[in-house]
Every structure is written in structure tokens, then in C-alpha cells.
C-alpha atoms as a PDB file:
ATOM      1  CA  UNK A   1      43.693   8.539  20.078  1.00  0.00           C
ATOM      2  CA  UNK A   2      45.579   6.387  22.502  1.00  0.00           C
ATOM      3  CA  UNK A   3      46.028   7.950  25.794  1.00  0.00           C
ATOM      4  CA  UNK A   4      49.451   7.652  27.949  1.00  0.00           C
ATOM      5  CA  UNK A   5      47.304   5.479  30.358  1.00  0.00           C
ATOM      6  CA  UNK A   6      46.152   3.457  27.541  1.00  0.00           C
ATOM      7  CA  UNK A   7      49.698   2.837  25.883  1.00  0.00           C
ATOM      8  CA  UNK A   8      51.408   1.859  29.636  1.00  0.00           C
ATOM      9  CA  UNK A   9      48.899  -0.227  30.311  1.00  0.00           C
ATOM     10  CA  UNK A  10      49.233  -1.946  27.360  1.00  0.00           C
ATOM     11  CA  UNK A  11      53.343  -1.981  27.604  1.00  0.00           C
ATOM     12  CA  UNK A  12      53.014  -3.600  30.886  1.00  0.00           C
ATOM     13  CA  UNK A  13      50.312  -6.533  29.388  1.00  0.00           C
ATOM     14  CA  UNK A  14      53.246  -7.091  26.658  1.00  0.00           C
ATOM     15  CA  UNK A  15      56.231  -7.374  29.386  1.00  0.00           C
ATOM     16  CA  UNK A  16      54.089  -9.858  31.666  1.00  0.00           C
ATOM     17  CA  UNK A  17      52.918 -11.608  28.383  1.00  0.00           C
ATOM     18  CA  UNK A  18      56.840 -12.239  27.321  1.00  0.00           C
ATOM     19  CA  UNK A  19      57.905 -12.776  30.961  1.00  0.00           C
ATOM     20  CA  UNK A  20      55.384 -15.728  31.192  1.00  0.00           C
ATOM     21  CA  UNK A  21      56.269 -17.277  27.456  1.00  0.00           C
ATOM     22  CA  UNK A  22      60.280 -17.495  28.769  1.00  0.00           C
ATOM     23  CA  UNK A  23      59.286 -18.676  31.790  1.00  0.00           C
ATOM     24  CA  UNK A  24      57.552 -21.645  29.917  1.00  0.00           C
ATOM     25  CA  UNK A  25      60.672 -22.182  27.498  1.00  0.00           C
ATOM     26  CA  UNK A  26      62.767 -22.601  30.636  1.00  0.00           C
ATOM     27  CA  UNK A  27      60.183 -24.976  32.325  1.00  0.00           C
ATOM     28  CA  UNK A  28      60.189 -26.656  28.976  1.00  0.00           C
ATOM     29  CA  UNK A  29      64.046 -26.743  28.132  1.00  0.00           C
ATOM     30  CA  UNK A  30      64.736 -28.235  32.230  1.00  0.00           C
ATOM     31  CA  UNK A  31      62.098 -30.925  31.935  1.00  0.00           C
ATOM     32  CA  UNK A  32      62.899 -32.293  28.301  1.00  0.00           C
ATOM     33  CA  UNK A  33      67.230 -32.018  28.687  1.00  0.00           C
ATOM     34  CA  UNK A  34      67.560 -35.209  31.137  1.00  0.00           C
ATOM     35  CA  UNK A  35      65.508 -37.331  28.950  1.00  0.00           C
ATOM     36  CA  UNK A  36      67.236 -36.351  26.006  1.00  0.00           C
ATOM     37  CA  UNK A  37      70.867 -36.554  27.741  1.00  0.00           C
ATOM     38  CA  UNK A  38      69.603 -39.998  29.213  1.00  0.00           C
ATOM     39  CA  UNK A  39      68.671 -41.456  26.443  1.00  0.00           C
ATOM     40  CA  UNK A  40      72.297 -40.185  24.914  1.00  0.00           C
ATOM     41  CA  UNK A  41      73.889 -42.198  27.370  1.00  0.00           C
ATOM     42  CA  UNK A  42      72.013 -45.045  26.181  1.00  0.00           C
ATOM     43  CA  UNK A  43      73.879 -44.989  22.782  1.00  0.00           C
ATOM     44  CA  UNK A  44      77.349 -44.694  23.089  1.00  0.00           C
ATOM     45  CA  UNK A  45      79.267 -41.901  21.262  1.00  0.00           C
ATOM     46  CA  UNK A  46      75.894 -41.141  19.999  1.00  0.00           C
ATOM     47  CA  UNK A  47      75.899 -37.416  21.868  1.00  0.00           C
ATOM     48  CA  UNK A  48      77.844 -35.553  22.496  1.00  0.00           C
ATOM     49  CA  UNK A  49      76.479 -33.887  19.868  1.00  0.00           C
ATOM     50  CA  UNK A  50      73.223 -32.486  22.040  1.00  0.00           C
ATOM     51  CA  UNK A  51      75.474 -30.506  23.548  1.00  0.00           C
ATOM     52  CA  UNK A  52      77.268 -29.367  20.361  1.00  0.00           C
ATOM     53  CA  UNK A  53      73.690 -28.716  18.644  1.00  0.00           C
ATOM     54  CA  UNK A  54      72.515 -26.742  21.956  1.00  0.00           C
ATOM     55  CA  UNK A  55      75.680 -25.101  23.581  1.00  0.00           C
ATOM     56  CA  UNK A  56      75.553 -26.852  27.151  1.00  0.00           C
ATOM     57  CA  UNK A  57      78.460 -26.079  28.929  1.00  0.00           C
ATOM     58  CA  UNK A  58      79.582 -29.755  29.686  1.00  0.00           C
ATOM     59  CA  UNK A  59      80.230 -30.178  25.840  1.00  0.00           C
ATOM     60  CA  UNK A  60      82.640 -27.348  25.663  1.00  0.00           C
ATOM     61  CA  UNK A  61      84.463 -27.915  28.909  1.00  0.00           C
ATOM     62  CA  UNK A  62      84.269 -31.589  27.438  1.00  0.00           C
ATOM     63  CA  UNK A  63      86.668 -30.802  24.141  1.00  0.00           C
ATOM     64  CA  UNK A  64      88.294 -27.432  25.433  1.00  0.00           C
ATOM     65  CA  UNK A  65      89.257 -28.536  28.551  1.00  0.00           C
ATOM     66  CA  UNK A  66      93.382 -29.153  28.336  1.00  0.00           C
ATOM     67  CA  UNK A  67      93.766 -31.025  31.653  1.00  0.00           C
ATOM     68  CA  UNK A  68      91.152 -33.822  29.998  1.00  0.00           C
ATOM     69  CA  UNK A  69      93.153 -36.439  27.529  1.00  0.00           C
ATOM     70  CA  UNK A  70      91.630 -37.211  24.949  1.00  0.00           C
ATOM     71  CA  UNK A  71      91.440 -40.921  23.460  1.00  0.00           C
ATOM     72  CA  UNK A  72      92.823 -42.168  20.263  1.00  0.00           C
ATOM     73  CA  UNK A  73      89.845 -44.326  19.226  1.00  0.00           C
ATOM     74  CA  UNK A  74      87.487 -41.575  20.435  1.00  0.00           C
ATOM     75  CA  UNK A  75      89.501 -39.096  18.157  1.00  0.00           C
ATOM     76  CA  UNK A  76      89.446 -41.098  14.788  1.00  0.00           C
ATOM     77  CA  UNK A  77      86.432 -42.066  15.674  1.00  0.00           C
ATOM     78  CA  UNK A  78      84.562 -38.679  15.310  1.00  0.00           C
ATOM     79  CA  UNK A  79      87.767 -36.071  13.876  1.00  0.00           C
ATOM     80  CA  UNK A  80      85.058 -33.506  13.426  1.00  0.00           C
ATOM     81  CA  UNK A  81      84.870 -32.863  16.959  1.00  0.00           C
ATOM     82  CA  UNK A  82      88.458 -32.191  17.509  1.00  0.00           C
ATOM     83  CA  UNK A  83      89.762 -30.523  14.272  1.00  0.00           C
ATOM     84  CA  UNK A  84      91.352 -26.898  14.911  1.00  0.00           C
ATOM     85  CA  UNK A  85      91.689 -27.662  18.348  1.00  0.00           C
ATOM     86  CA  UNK A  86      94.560 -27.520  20.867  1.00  0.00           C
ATOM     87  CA  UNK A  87      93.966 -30.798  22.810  1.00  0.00           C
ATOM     88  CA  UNK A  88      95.857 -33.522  24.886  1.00  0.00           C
ATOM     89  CA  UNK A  89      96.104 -37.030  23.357  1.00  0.00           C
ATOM     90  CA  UNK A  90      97.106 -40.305  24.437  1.00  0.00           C
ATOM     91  CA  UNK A  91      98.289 -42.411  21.623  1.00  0.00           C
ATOM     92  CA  UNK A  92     101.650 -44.905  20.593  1.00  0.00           C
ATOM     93  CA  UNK A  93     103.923 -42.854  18.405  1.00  0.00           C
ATOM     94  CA  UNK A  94     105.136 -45.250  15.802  1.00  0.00           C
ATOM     95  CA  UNK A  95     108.861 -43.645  14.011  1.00  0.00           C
ATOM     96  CA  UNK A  96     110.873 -44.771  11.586  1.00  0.00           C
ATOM     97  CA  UNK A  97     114.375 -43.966  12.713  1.00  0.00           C
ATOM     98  CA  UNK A  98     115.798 -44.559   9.412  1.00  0.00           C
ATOM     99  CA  UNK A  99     116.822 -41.639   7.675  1.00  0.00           C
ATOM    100  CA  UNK A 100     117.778 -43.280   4.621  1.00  0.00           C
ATOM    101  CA  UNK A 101     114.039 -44.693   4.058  1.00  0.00           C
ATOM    102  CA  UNK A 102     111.731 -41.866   2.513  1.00  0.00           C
ATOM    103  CA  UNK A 103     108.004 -43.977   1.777  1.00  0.00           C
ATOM    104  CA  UNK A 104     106.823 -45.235   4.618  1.00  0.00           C
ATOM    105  CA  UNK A 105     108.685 -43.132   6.730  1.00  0.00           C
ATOM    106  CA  UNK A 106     106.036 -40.601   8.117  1.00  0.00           C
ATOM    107  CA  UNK A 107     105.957 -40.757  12.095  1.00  0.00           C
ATOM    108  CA  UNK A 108     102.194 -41.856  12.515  1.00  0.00           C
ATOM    109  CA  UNK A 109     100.132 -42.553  15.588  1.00  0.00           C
ATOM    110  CA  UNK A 110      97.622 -46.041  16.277  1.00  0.00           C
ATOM    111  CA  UNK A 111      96.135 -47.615  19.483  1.00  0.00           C
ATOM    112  CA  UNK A 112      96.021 -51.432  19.649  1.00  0.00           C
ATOM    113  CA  UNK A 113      92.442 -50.998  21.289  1.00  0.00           C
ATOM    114  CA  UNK A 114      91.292 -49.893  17.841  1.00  0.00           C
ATOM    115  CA  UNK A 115      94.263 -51.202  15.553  1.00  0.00           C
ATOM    116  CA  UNK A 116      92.367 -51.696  12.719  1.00  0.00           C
ATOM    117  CA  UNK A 117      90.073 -48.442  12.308  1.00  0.00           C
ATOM    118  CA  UNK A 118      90.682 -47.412   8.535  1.00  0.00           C
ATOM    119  CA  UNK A 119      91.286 -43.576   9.627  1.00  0.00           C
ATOM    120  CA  UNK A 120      95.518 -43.314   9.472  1.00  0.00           C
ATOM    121  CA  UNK A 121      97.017 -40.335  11.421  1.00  0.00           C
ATOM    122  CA  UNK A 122     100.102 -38.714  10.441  1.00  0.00           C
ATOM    123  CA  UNK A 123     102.032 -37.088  12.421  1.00  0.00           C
ATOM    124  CA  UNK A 124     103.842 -33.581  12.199  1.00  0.00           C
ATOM    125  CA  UNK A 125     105.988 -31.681  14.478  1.00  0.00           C
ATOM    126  CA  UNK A 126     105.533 -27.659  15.166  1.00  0.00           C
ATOM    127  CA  UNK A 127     108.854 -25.836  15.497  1.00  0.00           C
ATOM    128  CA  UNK A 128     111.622 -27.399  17.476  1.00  0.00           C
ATOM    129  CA  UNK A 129     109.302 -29.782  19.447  1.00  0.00           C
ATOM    130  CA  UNK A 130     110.674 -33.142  17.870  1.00  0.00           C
ATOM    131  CA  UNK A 131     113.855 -32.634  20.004  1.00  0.00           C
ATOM    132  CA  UNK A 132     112.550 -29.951  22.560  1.00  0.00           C
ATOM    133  CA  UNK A 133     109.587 -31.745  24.374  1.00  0.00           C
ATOM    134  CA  UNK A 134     109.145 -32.610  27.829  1.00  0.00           C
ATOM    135  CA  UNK A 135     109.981 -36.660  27.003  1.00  0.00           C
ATOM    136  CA  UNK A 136     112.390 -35.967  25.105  1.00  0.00           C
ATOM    137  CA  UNK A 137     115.265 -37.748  26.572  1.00  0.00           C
ATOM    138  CA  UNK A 138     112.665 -40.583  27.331  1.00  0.00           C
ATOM    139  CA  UNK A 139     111.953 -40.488  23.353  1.00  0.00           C
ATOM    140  CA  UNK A 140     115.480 -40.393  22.805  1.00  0.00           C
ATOM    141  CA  UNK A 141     116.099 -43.884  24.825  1.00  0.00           C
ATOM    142  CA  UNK A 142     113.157 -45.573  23.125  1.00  0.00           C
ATOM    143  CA  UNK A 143     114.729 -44.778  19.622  1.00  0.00           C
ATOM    144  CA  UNK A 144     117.871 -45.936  20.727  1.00  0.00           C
ATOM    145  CA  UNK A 145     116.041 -49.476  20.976  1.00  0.00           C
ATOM    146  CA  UNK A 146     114.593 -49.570  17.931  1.00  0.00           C
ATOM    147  CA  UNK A 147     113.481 -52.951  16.657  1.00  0.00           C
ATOM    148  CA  UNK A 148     115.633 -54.285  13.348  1.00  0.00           C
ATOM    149  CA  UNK A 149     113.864 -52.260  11.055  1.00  0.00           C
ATOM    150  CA  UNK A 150     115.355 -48.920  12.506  1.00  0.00           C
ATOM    151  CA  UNK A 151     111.332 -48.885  13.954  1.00  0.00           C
ATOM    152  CA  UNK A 152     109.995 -47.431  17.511  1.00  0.00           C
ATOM    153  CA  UNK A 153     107.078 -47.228  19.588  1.00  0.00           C
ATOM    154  CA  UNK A 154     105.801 -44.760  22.163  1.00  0.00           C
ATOM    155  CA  UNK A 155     103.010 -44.627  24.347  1.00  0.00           C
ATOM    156  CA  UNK A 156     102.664 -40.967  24.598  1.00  0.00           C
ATOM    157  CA  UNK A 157     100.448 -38.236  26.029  1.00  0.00           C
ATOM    158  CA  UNK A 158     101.171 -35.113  23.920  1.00  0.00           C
ATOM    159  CA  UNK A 159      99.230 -31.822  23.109  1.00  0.00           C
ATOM    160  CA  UNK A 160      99.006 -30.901  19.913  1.00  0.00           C
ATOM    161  CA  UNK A 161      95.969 -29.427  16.839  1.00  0.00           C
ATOM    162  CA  UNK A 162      94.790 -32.195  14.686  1.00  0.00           C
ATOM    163  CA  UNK A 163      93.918 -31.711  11.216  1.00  0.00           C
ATOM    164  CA  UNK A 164      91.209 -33.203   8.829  1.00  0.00           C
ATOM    165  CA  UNK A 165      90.211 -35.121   7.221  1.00  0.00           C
ATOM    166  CA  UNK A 166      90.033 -33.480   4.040  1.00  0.00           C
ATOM    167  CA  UNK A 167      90.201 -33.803   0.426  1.00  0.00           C
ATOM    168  CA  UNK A 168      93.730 -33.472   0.264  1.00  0.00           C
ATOM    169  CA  UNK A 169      94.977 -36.699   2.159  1.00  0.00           C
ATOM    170  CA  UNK A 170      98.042 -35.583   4.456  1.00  0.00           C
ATOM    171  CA  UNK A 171     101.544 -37.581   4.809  1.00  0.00           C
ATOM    172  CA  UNK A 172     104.234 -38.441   1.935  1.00  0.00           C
ATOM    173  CA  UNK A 173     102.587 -39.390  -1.490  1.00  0.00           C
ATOM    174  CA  UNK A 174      99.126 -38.869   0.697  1.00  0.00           C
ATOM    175  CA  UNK A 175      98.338 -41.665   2.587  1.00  0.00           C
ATOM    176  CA  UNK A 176      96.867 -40.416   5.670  1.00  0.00           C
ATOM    177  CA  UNK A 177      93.447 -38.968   6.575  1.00  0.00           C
ATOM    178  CA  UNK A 178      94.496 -37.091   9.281  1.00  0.00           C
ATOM    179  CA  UNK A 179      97.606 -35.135  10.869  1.00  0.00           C
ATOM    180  CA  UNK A 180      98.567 -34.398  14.555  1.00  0.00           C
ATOM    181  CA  UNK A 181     100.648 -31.606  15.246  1.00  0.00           C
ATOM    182  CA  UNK A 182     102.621 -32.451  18.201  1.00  0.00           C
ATOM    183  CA  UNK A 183     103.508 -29.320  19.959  1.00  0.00           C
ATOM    184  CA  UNK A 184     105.040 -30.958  22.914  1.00  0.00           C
ATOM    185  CA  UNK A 185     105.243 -34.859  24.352  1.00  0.00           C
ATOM    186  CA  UNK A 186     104.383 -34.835  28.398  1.00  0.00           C
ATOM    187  CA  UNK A 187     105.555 -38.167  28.920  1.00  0.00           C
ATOM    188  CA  UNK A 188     106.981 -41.632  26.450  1.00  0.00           C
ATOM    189  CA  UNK A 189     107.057 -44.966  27.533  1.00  0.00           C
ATOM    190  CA  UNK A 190     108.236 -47.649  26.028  1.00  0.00           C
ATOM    191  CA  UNK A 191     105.551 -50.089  23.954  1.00  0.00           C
ATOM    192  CA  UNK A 192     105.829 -54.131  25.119  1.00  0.00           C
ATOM    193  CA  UNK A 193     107.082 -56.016  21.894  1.00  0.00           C
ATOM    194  CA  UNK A 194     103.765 -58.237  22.498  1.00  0.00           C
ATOM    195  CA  UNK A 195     101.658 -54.917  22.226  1.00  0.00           C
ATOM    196  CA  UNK A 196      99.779 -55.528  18.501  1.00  0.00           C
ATOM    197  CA  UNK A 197     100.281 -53.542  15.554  1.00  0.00           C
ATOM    198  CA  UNK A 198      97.383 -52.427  13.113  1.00  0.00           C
ATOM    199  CA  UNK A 199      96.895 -55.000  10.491  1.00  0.00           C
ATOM    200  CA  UNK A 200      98.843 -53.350   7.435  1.00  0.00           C
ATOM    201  CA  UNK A 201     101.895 -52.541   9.464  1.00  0.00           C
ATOM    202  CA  UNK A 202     102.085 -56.348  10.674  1.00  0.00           C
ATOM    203  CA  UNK A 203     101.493 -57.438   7.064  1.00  0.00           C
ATOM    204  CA  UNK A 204     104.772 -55.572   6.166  1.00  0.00           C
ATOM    205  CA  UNK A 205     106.551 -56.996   8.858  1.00  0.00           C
ATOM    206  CA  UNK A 206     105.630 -60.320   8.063  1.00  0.00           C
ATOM    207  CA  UNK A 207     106.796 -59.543   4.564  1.00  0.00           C
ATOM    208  CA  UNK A 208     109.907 -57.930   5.867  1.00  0.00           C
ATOM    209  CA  UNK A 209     110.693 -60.536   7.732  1.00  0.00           C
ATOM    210  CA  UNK A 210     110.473 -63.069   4.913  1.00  0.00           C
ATOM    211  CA  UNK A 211     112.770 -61.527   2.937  1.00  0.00           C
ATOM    212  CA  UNK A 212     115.291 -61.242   5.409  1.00  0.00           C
ATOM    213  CA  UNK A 213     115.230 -64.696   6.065  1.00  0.00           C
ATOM    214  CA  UNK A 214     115.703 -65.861   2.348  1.00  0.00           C
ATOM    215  CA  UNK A 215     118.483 -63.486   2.178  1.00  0.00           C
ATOM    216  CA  UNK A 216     119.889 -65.195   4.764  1.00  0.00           C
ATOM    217  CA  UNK A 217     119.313 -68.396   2.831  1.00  0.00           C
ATOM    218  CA  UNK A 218     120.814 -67.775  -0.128  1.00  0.00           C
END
């Protein structure tokens, strides 16, 4: 029969057993993080998944954070990271100002640093925002200089939720992978004409244009 001595004694073995077994784990865990967060560093866009996989605080303060913008080509780049969230993002708003024009006519969003990734964003608008934003008389002047296609650009910092991607595709007839939901534009400015386009969208200019011109032609 195990005396009260006995069983304390042996309660007290187990506590210092388990106090010196976490004590390693920490030791552990603070010796092999900097490696492994070095050796992120090395590879670029490689982790921030180390801290998604472990919890580390930088991660979340990384994505959550509101004051931080996000960038475009780092959004498209890995959507997984931002979907559901409430985030800032700095982007060119591309609109079609035509109301008469229904395919093609989805508001979308690009960056001429990464014109060309196949990802397309559409983008939505949540309640009243499209006219009630902060930029919104900025937006207003930039549409009102619309190129000849009815067509303007926007470099804008906006918060917003992105969606996707998905199975469903988002945008009229489903061309885009993912959606932005603009809840409000902080600031617009207007895009240089020189500033490229992604690939497609020149393409259809270039078409555009040629039509145009043999109309004028004939």
C-alpha cells in the first residue's frame, strides 16, 4: 500500500520531470526558429508560411494588420493567404464607364509590375461604396477622362475582403479567378497613359483600334 509520503514524493518527481521536458522544448523551439526563419528569407515568398504552420505572432500581425497595404502581385500571387480577410490593397482599378457595354465590362484590378500573372481579379462593390468612398470625387474626375473607349484607370489604395479562387470562376460569364470587395477607396490617382496594360487588355486595344481606323477608311 502506497503511503501519503510515498505518493507526494512521487507527484513532486512527475512535476520536476515535466518542468525539465518544457524547459527543453523551449530551449529547442528558440535555438532552431532563426535558422528556420533565416533560411525563409533566403527564398523569397517561400515563408511566410512558418509562421502560418506555427502561429508566430509576426505572421498574424503580418496579414491582420489594417495599417499594412498589401501588394497586388503579393496578393495573386499566394490568394490563400488573404481570402476572408478585411485587408488594405494597393492596386490600378481598371472601369469601363460605358454603360451600354455588358461583356467585358466588369471593373477589374492589375499592376503593371506583374501585368501578365494569369490570376484575373474582379472587382465588386459592398453597399453604397462605388459612389460613397473616401476618393470618390477623385474617382469621379478620373472617369470623367476616360480614354476613347469610355475606359479608366486608378491607382488606388482601398480596403476591402477578397474572394477565391474557387471552382466557380467570379465576374460576368466567369472569367475571373478572384473578386475584391471594395468597401471603401482611401485615395485614386490618375494612371500615366505610358503606364502598361496586361497583355490581353492591350491585345484588344490594338484590335480596337484597328477597327476604328478602317471605319474611318471606308
Amino acid at each position: 500500500m502506497v503511503s501519503e509520503h510515498d505518493f507526494a514524493a512521487n507527484a513532486l518527481y512527475g512535476g520536476i520531470v515535466a518542468m525539465i521536458l518544457l524547459l527543453c522544448f523551449f530551449v529547442t523551439l528558440a535555438v532552431t526558429h532563426p535558422q528556420n526563419e533565416t533560411a525563409a528569407r533566403r527564398k523569397p515568398g517561400a515563408i511566410k508560411s512558418l509562421g502560418l504552420m506555427r502561429g508566430w505572432p509576426e505572421f498574424s500581425t503580418h496579414v491582420s494588420n489594417q495599417s499594412e497595404i498589401v501588394n497586388f502581385c503579393a496578393l495573386v500571387d499566394s490568394p490563400a493567404l488573404y481570402h476572408g480577410r478585411t485587408i488594405r490593397l494597393k492596386a490600378v482599378l481598371v472601369e469601363n464607364n460605358n454603360k451600354m457595354v455588358v461583356d467585358g465590362a466588369d471593373p477589374s484590378l492589375y499592376d503593371p509590375a506583374c501585368r501578365n500573372k494569369k490570376r484575373k481579379v474582379v472587382v465588386g462593390w459592398s453597399n453604397e461604396s462605388y459612389e460613397n468612398n473616401s476618393a470618390s470625387e477623385a474617382l469621379r474626375e478620373i472617369r470623367a477622362r476616360s480614354d476613347e473607349f469610355n475606359v479608366s484607370r486608378a491607382s488606388v489604395v482601398m480596403s476591402g475582403k477578397l474572394s477565391g479562387p474557387r471552382k466557380e470562376k467570379f465576374g460576368h460569364l466567369g472569367w475571373a479567378d478572384l473578386e475584391f470587395k471594395i468597401d471603401d477607396v482611401e485615395r485614386a490617382e490618375p494612371v500615366p497613359a505610358s503606364a502598361r496594360w496586361p497583355k490581353r487588355i492591350e491585345d484588344a486595344y490594338r484590335k480596337a483600334r484597328k477597327l476604328l481606323l478602317s471605319g474611318d477608311e471606308k
